[in-house]
C-alpha atoms as a PDB file:
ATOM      1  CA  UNK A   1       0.000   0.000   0.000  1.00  0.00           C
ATOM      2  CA  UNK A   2       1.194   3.206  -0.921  1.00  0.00           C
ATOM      3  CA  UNK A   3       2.411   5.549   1.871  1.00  0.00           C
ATOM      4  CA  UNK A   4      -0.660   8.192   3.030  1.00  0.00           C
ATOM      5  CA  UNK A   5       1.132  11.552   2.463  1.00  0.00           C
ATOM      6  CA  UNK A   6       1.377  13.760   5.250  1.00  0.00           C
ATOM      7  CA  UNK A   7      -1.031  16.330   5.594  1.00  0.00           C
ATOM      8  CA  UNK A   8       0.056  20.003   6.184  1.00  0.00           C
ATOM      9  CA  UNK A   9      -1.185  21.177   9.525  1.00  0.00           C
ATOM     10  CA  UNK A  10      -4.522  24.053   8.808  1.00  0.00           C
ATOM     11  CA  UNK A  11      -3.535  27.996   8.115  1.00  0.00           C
ATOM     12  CA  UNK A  12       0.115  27.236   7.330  1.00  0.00           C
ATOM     13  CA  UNK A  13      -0.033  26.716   3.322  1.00  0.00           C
ATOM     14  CA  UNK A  14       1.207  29.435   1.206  1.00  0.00           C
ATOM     15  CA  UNK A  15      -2.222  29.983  -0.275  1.00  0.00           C
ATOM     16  CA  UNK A  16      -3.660  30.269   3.224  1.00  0.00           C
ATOM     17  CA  UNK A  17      -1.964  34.008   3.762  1.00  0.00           C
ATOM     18  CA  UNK A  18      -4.379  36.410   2.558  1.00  0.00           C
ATOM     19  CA  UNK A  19      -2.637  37.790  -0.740  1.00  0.00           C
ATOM     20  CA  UNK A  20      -3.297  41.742   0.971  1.00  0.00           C
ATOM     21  CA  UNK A  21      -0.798  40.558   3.672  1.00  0.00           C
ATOM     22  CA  UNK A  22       2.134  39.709   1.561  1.00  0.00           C
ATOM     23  CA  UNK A  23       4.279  42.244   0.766  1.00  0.00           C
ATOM     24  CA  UNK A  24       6.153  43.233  -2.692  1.00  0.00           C
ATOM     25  CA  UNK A  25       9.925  41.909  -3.121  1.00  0.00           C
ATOM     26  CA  UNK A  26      11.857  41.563  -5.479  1.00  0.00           C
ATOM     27  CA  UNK A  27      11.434  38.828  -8.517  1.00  0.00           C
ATOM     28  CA  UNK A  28      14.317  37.010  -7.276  1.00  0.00           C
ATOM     29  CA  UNK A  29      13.618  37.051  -3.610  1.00  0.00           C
ATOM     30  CA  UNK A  30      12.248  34.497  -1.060  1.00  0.00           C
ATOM     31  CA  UNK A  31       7.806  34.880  -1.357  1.00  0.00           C
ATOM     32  CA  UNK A  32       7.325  36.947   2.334  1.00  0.00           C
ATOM     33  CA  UNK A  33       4.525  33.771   2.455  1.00  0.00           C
ATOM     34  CA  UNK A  34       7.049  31.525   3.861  1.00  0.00           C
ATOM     35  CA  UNK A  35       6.996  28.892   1.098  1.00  0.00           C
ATOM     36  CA  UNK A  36      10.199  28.611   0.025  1.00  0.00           C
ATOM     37  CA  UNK A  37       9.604  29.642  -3.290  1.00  0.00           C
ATOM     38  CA  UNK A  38      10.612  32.271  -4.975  1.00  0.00           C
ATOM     39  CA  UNK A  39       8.690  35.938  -5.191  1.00  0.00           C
ATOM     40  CA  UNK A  40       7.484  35.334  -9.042  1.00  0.00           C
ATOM     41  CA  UNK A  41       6.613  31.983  -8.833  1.00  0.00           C
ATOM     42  CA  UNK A  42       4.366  32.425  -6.047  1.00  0.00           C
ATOM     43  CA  UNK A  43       2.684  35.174  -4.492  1.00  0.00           C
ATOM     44  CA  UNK A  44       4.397  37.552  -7.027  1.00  0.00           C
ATOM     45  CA  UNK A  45       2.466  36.070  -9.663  1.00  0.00           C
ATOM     46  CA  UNK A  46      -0.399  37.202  -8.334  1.00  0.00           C
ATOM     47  CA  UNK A  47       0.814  41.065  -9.193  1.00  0.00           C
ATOM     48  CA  UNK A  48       2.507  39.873 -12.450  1.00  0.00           C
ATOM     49  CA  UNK A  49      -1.318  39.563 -13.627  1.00  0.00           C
ATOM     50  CA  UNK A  50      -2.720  43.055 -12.027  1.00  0.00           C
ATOM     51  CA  UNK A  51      -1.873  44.017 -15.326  1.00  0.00           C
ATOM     52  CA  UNK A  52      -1.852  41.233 -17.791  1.00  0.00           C
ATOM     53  CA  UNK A  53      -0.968  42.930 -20.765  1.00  0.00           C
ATOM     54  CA  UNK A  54       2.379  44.675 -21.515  1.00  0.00           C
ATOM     55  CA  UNK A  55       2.033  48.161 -22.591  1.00  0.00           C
ATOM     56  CA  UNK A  56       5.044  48.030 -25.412  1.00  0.00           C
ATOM     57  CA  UNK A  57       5.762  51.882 -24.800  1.00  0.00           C
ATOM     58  CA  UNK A  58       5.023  53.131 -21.462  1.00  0.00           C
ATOM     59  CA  UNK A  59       6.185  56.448 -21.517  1.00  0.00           C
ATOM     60  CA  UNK A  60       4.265  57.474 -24.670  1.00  0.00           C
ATOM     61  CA  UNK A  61       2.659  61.043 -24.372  1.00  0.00           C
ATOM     62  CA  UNK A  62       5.020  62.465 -21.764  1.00  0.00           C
ATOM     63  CA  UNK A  63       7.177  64.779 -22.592  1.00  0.00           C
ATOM     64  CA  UNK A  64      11.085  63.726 -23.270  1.00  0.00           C
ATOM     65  CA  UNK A  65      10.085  60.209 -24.261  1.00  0.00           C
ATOM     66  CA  UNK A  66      13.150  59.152 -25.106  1.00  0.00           C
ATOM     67  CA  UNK A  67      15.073  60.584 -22.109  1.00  0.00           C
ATOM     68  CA  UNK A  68      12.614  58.527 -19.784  1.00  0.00           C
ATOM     69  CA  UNK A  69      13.700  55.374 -21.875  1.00  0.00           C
ATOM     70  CA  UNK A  70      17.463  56.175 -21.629  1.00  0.00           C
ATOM     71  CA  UNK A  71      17.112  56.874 -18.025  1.00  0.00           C
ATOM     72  CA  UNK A  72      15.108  53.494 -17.007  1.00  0.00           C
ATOM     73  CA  UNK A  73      17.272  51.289 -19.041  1.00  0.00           C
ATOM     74  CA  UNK A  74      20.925  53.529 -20.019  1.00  0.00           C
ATOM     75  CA  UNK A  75      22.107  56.126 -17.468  1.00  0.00           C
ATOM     76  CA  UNK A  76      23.524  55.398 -13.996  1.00  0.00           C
ATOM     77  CA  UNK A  77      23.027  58.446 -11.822  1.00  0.00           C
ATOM     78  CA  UNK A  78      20.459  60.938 -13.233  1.00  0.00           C
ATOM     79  CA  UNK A  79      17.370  63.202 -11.916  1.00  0.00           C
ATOM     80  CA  UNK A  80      14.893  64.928 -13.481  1.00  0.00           C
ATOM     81  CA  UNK A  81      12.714  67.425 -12.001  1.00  0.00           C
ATOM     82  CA  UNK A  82       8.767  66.459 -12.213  1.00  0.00           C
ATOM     83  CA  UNK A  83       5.317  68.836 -12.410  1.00  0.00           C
ATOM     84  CA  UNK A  84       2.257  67.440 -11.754  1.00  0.00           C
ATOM     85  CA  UNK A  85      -1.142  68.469 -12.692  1.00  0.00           C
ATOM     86  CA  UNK A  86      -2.434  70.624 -10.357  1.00  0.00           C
ATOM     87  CA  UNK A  87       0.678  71.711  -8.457  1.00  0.00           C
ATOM     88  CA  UNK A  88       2.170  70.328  -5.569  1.00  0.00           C
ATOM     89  CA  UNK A  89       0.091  69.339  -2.335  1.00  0.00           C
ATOM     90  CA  UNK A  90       0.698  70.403   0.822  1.00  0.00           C
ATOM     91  CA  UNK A  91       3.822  69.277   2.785  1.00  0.00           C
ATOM     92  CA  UNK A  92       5.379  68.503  -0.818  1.00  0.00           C
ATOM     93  CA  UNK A  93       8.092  70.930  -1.727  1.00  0.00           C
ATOM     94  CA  UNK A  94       9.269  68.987  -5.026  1.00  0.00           C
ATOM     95  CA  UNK A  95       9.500  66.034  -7.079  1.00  0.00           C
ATOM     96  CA  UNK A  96      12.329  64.561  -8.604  1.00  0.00           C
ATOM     97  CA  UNK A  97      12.392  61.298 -10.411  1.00  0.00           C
ATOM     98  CA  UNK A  98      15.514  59.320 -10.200  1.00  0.00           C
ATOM     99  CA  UNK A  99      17.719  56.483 -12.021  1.00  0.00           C
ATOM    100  CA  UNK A 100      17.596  54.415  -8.517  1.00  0.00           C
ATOM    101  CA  UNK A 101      17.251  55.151  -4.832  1.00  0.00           C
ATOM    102  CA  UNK A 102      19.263  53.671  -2.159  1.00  0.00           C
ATOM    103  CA  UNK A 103      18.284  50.467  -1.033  1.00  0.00           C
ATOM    104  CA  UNK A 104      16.373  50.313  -4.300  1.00  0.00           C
ATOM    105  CA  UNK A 105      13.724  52.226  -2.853  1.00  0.00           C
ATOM    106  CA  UNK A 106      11.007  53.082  -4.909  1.00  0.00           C
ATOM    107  CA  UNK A 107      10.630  56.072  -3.728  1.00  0.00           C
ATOM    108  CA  UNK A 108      11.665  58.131  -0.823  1.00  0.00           C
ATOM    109  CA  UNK A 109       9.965  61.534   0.999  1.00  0.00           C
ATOM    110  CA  UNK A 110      12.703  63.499   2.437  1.00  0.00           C
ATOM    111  CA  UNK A 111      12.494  65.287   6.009  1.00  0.00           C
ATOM    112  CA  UNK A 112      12.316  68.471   3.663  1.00  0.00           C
ATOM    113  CA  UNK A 113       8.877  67.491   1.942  1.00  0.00           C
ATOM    114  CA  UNK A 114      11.196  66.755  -1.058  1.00  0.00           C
ATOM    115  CA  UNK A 115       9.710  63.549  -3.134  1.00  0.00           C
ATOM    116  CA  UNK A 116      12.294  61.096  -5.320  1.00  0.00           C
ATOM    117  CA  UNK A 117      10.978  58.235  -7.269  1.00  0.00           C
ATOM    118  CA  UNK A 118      12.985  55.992  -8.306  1.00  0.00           C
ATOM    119  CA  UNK A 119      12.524  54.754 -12.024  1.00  0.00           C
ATOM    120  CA  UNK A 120      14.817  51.687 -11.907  1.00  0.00           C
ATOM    121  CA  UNK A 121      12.608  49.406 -10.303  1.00  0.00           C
ATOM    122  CA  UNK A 122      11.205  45.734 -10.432  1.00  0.00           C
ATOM    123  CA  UNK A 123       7.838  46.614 -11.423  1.00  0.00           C
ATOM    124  CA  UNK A 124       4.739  44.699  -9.957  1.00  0.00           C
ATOM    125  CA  UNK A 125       2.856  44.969 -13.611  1.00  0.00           C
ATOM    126  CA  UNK A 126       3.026  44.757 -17.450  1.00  0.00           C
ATOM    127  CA  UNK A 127       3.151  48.838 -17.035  1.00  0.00           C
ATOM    128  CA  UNK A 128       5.147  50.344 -15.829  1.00  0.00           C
ATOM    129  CA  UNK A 129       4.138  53.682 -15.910  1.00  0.00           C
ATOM    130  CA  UNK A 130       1.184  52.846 -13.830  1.00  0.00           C
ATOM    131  CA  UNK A 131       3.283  50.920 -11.333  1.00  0.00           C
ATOM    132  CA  UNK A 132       5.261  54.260 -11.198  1.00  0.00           C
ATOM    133  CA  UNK A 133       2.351  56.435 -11.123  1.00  0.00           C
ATOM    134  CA  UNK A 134       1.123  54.264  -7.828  1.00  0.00           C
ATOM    135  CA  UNK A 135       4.443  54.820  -6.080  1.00  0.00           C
ATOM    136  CA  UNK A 136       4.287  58.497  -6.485  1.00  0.00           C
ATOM    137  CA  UNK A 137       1.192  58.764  -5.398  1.00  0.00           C
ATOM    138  CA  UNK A 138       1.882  56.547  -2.208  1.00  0.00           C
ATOM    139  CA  UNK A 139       5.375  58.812  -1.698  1.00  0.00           C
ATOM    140  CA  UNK A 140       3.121  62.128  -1.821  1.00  0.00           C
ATOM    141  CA  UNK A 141       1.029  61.249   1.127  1.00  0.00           C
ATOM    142  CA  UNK A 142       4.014  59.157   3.095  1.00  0.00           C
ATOM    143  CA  UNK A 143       5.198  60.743   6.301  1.00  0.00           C
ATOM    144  CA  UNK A 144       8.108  62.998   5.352  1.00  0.00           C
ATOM    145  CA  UNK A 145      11.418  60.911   6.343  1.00  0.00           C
ATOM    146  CA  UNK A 146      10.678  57.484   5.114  1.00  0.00           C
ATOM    147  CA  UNK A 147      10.978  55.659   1.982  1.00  0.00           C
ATOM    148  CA  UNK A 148       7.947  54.162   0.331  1.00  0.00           C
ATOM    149  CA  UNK A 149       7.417  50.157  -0.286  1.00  0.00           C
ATOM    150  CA  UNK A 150       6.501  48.691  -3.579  1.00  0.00           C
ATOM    151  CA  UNK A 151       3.161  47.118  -3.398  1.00  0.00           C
ATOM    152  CA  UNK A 152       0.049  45.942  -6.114  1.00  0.00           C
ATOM    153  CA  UNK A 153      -0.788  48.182  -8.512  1.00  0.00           C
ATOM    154  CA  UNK A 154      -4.723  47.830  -9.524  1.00  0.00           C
ATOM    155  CA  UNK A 155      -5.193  47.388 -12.801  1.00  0.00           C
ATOM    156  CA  UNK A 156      -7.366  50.532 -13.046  1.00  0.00           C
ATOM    157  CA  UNK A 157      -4.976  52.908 -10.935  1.00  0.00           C
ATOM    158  CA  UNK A 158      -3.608  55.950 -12.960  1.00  0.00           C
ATOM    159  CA  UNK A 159      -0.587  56.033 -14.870  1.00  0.00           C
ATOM    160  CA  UNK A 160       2.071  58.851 -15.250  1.00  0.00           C
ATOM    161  CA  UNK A 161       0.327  60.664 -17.776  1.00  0.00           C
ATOM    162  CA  UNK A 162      -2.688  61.263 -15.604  1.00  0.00           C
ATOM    163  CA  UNK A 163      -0.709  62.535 -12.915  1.00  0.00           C
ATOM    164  CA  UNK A 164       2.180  64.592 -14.630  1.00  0.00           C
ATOM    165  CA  UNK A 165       1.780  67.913 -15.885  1.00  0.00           C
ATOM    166  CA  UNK A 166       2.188  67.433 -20.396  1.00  0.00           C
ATOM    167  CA  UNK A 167       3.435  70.952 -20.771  1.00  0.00           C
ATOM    168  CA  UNK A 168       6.696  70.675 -18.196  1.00  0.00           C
ATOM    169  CA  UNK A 169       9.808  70.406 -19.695  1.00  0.00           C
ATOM    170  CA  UNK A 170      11.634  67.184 -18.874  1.00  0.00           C
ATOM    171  CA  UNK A 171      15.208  67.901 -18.619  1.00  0.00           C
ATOM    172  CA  UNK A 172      17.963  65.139 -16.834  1.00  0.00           C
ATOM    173  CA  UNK A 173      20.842  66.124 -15.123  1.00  0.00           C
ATOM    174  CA  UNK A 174      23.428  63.112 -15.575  1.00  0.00           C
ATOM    175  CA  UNK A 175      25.437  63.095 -12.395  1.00  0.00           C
ATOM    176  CA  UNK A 176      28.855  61.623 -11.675  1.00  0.00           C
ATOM    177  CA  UNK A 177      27.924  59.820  -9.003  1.00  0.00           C
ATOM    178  CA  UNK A 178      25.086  58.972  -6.480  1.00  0.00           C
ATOM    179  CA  UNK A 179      25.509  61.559  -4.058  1.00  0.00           C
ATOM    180  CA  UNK A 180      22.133  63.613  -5.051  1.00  0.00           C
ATOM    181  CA  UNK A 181      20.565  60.388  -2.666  1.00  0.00           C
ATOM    182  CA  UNK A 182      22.450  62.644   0.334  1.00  0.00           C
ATOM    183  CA  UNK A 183      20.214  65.134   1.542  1.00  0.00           C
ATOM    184  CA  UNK A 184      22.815  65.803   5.151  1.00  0.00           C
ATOM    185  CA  UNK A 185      26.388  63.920   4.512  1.00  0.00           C
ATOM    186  CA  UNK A 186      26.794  64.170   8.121  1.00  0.00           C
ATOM    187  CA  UNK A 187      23.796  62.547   9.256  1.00  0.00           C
ATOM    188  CA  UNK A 188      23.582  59.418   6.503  1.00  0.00           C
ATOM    189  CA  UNK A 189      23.285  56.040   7.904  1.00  0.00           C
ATOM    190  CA  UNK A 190      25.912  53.230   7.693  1.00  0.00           C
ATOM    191  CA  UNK A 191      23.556  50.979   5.567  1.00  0.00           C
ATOM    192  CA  UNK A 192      23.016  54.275   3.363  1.00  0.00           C
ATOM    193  CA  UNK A 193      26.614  54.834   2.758  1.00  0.00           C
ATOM    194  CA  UNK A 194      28.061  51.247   2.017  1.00  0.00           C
ATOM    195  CA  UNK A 195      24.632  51.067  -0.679  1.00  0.00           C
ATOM    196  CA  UNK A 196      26.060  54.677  -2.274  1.00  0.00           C
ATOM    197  CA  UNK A 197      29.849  53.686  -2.175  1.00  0.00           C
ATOM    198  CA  UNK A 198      29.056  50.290  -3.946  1.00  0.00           C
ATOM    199  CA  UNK A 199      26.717  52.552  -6.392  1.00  0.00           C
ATOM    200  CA  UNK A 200      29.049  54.760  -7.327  1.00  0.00           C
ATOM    201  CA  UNK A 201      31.923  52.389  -7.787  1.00  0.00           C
ATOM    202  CA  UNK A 202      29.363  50.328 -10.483  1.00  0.00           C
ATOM    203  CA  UNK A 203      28.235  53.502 -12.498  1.00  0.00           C
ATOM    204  CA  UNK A 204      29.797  53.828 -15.991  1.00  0.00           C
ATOM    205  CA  UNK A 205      30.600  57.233 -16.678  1.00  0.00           C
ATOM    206  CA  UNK A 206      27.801  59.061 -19.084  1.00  0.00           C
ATOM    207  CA  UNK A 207      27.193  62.049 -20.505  1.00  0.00           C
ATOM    208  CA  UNK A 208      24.075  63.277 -22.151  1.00  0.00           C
ATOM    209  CA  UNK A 209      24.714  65.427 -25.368  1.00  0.00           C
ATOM    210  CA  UNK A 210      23.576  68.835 -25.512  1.00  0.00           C
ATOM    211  CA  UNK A 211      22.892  69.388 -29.514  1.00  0.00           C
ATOM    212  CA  UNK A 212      20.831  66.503 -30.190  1.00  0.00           C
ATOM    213  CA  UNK A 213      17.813  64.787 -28.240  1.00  0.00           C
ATOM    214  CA  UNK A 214      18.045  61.829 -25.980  1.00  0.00           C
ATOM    215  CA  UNK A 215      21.826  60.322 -26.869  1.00  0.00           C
ATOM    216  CA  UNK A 216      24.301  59.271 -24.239  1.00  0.00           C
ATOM    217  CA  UNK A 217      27.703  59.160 -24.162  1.00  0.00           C
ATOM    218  CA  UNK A 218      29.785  56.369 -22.378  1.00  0.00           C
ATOM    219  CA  UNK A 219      33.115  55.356 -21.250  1.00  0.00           C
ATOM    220  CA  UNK A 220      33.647  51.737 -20.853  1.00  0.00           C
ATOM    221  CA  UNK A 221      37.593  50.165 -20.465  1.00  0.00           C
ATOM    222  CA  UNK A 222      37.681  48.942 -23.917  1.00  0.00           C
ATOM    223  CA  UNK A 223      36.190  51.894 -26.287  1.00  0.00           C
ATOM    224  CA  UNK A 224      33.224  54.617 -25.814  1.00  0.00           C
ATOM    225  CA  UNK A 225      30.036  54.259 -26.901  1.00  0.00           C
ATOM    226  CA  UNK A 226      26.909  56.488 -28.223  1.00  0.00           C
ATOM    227  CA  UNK A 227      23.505  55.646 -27.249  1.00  0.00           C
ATOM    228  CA  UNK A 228      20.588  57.089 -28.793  1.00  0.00           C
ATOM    229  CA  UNK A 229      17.257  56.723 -27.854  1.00  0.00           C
ATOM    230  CA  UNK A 230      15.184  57.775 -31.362  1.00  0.00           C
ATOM    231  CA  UNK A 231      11.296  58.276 -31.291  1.00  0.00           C
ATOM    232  CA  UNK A 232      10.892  57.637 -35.011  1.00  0.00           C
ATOM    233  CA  UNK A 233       8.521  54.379 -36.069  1.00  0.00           C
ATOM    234  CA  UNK A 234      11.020  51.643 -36.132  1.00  0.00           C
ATOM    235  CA  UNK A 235      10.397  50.420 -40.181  1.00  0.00           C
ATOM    236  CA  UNK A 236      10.884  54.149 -41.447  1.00  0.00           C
ATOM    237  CA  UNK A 237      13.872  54.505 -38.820  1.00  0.00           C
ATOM    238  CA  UNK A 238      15.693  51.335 -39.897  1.00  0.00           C
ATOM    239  CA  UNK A 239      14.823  52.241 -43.442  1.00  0.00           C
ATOM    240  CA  UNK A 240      16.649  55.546 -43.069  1.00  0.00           C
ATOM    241  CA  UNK A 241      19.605  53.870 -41.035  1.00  0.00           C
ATOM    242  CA  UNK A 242      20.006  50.917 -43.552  1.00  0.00           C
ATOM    243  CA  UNK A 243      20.385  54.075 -46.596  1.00  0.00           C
ATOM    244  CA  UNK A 244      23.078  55.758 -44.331  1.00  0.00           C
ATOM    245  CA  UNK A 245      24.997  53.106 -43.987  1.00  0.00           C
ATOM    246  CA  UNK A 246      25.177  51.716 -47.470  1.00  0.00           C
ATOM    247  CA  UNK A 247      25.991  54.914 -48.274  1.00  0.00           C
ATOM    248  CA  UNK A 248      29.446  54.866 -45.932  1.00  0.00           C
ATOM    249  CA  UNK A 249      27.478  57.634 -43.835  1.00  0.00           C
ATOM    250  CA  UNK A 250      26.362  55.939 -40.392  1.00  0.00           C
ATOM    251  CA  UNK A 251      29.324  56.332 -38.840  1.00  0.00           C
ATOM    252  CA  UNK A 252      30.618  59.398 -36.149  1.00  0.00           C
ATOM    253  CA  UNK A 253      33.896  60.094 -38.030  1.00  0.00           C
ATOM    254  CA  UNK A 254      37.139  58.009 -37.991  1.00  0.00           C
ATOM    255  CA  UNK A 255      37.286  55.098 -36.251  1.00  0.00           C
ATOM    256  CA  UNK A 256      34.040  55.026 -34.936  1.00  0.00           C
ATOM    257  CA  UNK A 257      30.989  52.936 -36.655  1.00  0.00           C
ATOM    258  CA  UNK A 258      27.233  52.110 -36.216  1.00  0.00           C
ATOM    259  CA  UNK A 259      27.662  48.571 -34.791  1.00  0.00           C
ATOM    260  CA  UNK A 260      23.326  48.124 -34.180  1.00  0.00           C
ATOM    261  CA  UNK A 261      20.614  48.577 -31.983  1.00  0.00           C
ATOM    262  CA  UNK A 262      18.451  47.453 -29.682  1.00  0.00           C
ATOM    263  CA  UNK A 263      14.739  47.879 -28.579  1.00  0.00           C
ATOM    264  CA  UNK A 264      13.646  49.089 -24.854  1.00  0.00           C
ATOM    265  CA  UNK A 265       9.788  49.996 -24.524  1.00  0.00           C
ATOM    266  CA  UNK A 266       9.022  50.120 -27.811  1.00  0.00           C
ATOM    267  CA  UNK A 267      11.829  52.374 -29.022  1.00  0.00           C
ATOM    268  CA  UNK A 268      14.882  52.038 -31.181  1.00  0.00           C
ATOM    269  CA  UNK A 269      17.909  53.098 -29.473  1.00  0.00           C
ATOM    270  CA  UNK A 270      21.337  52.673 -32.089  1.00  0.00           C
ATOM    271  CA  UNK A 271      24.417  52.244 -30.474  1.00  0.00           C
ATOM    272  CA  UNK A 272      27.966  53.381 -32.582  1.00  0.00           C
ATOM    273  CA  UNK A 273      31.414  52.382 -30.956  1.00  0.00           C
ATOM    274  CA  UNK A 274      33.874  55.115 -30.581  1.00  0.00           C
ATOM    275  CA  UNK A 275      37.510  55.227 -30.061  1.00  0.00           C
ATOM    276  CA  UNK A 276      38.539  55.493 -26.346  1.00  0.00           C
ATOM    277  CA  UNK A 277      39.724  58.905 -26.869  1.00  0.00           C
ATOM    278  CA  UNK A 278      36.550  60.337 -28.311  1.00  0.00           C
ATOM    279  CA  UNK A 279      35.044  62.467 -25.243  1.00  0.00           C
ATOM    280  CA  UNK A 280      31.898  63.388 -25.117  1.00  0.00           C
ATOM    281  CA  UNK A 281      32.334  67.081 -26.424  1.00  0.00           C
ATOM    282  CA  UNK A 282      34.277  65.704 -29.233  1.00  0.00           C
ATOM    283  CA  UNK A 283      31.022  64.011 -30.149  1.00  0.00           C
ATOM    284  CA  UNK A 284      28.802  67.098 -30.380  1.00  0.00           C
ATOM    285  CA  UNK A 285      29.439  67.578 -33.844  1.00  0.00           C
ATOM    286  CA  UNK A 286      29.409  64.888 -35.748  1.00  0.00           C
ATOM    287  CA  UNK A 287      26.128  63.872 -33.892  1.00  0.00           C
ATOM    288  CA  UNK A 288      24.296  66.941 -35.223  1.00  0.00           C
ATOM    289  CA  UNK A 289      25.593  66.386 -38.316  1.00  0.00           C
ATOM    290  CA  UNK A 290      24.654  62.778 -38.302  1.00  0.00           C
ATOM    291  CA  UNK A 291      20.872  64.152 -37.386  1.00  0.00           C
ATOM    292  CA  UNK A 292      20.694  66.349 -40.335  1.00  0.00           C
ATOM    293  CA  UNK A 293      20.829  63.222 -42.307  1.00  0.00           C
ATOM    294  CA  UNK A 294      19.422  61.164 -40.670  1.00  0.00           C
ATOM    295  CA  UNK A 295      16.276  63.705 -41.053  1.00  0.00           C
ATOM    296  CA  UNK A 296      17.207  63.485 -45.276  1.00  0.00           C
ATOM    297  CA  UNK A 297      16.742  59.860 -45.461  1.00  0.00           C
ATOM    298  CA  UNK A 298      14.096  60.098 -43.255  1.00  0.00           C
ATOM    299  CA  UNK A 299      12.179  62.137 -45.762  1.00  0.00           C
ATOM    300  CA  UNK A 300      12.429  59.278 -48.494  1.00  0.00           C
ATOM    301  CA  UNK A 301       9.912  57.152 -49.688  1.00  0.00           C
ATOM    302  CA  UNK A 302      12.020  55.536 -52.544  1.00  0.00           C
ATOM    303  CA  UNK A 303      12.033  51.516 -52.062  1.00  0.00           C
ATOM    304  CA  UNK A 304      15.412  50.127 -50.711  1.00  0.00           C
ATOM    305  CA  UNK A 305      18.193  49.657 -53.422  1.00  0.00           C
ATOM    306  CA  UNK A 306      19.835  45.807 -52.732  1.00  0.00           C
ATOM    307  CA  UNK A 307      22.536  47.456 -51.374  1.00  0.00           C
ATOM    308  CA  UNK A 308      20.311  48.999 -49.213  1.00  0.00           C
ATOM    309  CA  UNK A 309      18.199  45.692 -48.491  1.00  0.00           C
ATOM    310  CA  UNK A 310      21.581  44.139 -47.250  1.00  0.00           C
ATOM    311  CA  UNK A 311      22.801  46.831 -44.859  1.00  0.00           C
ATOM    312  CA  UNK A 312      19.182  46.533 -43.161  1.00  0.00           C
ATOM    313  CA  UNK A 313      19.210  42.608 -42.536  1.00  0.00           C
ATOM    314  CA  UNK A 314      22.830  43.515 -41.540  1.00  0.00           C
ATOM    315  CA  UNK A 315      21.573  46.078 -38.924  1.00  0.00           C
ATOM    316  CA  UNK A 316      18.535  43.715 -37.710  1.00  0.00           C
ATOM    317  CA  UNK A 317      20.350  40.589 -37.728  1.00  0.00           C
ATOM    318  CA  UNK A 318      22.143  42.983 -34.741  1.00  0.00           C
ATOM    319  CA  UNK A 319      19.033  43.495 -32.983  1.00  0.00           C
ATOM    320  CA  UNK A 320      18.391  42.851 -29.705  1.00  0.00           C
ATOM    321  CA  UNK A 321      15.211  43.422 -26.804  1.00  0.00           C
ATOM    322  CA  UNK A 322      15.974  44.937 -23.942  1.00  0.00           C
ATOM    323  CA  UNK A 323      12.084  45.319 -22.677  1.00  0.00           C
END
């Protein structure tokens, strides 16, 4: 006879916690439920399917797009000042978002009313603007001096673009380092510091250029790179690319060259190599120049030459998906 399996004592099965009770963690992370799984196979999939469908481009419709792309998935350290609709409430006295938080808070509000989010997150949903949009709106009415948890985000909550203001400007400021998480250097916890000194030794150094919109320079060990996050439709922007560079004119200048792309939240973002001596300045100007024709081809409707056809499977066949 076939041994009776034991049977698990009443109220201590995973399923048994109320689902309210469990906290958010991270993907990877232990379920808070106690059952040994991990977060996404258990409880976590629970707020996987809060929203069931991906939303391919998630920053569509605010302004600087492509900056809120390059700053989820490219930069480091950067901030960005925020506006919402209908001015800040009371006890707020601004919001900033933010590549990451220490401790990979989602958000913090500062002693000084001061909100961060933090846009580098694990996000609870297939959108992740409304999984932001649900942080900020938790951080707003969180005691000043505490950071905010992640939590569920119901499917019908508001996103971003319900709670930002679409006429603000959206400029980033690329920093060196992490020290913008310091609001008082001499009062920062041990935990805090260790989290910003292993930050900062970890961030690649990036610059965002000036002349053109959305494109980040990097220094890596081996050679530099240029990043730019494009808002075109991706056919008509490979189109254009693939006529560039069978025409010897995707490249930055000497010894630098269009090497492909990649996808992240339904964008394009090509990537060119540059010579470890190529600083950022010294990539001002053949980026602007590389826009103006970029904006000719653009403008063309003519069917791909073979030539043409080749340099395109070339540049897809490079392609990768970031999100």
């Amino acid at each position: 006879m076939a041994k009776k399996r034991p049977q698990k004592k009443a109220g201590t099965r995973a399923s048994a916690v109320a689902d309210a009770d469990i906290p958010v963690v991270g993907a990877r992370e232990p379920c808070p439920c106690g059952s040994g799984r991990r977060y996404k196979a258990c409880h976590g999939r629970a707020a996987a399917q809060a929203v069931t469908e991906l939303v391919q481009r998630p920053f569509e419709g605010l302004p600087g797009e492509c900056d809120w792309v390059a700053l989820r998935e490219l930069v480091p350290a950067a901030t960005a000042e925020l506006s919402l609709k209908g001015g800040l409430p009371s006890g707020v006295s601004s919001v900033t978002l933010a590549t990451v938080l220490p401790m990979a808070w989602p958000a913090l509000h500062r002693d000084n009313g001061a909100v961060l989010l933090g846009l580098q997150n694990d996000t609870a949903s297939g959108d992740i603007s409304r999984d932001l949009a649900d942080v900020l709106a938790r951080a707003l009415e969180t005691e000043p001096g505490n950071p905010v948890a992640a939590e569920r985000v119901p499917a019908d909550g508001p996103r971003l673009q319900d709670l930002l203001d679409p006429d603000a400007a959206f400029t980033p400021v690329v920093h060196d380092g992490f020290e913008f998480w310091l609001e008082d250097a001499s009062n920062t916890s041990t935990e805090v510091a260790a989290s910003l000194e292993r930050a900062n030794e970890a961030a690649i150094p990036t610059v965002r250029l000036s002349g053109v919109e959305a494109a980040y320079w990097c220094e890596t060990p081996e050679k530099n790179h240029l990043r730019w996050v494009m808002p075109h439709p991706e056919e008509k922007l490979l189109d254009a690319l693939s006529r560039l560079h069978a025409a010897g004119a995707s490249s930055l200048g000497d010894n630098t060259r269009l090497v492909g792309s990649f996808r992240a939240h339904g964008l394009l973002v090509p990537v060119w190599d540059l010579p470890t001596g190529m600083s950022a300045e010294q990539t001002e100007k053949p980026a602007a120049a590389f826009a103006e024709r970029l904006g000719d081809a653009l403008a063309s409707d003519a069917p791909l030459t073979a030539e043409e056809r080749r340099a395109r499977g070339g540049l897809t066949n490079r392609q990768v998906t970031l999100s």
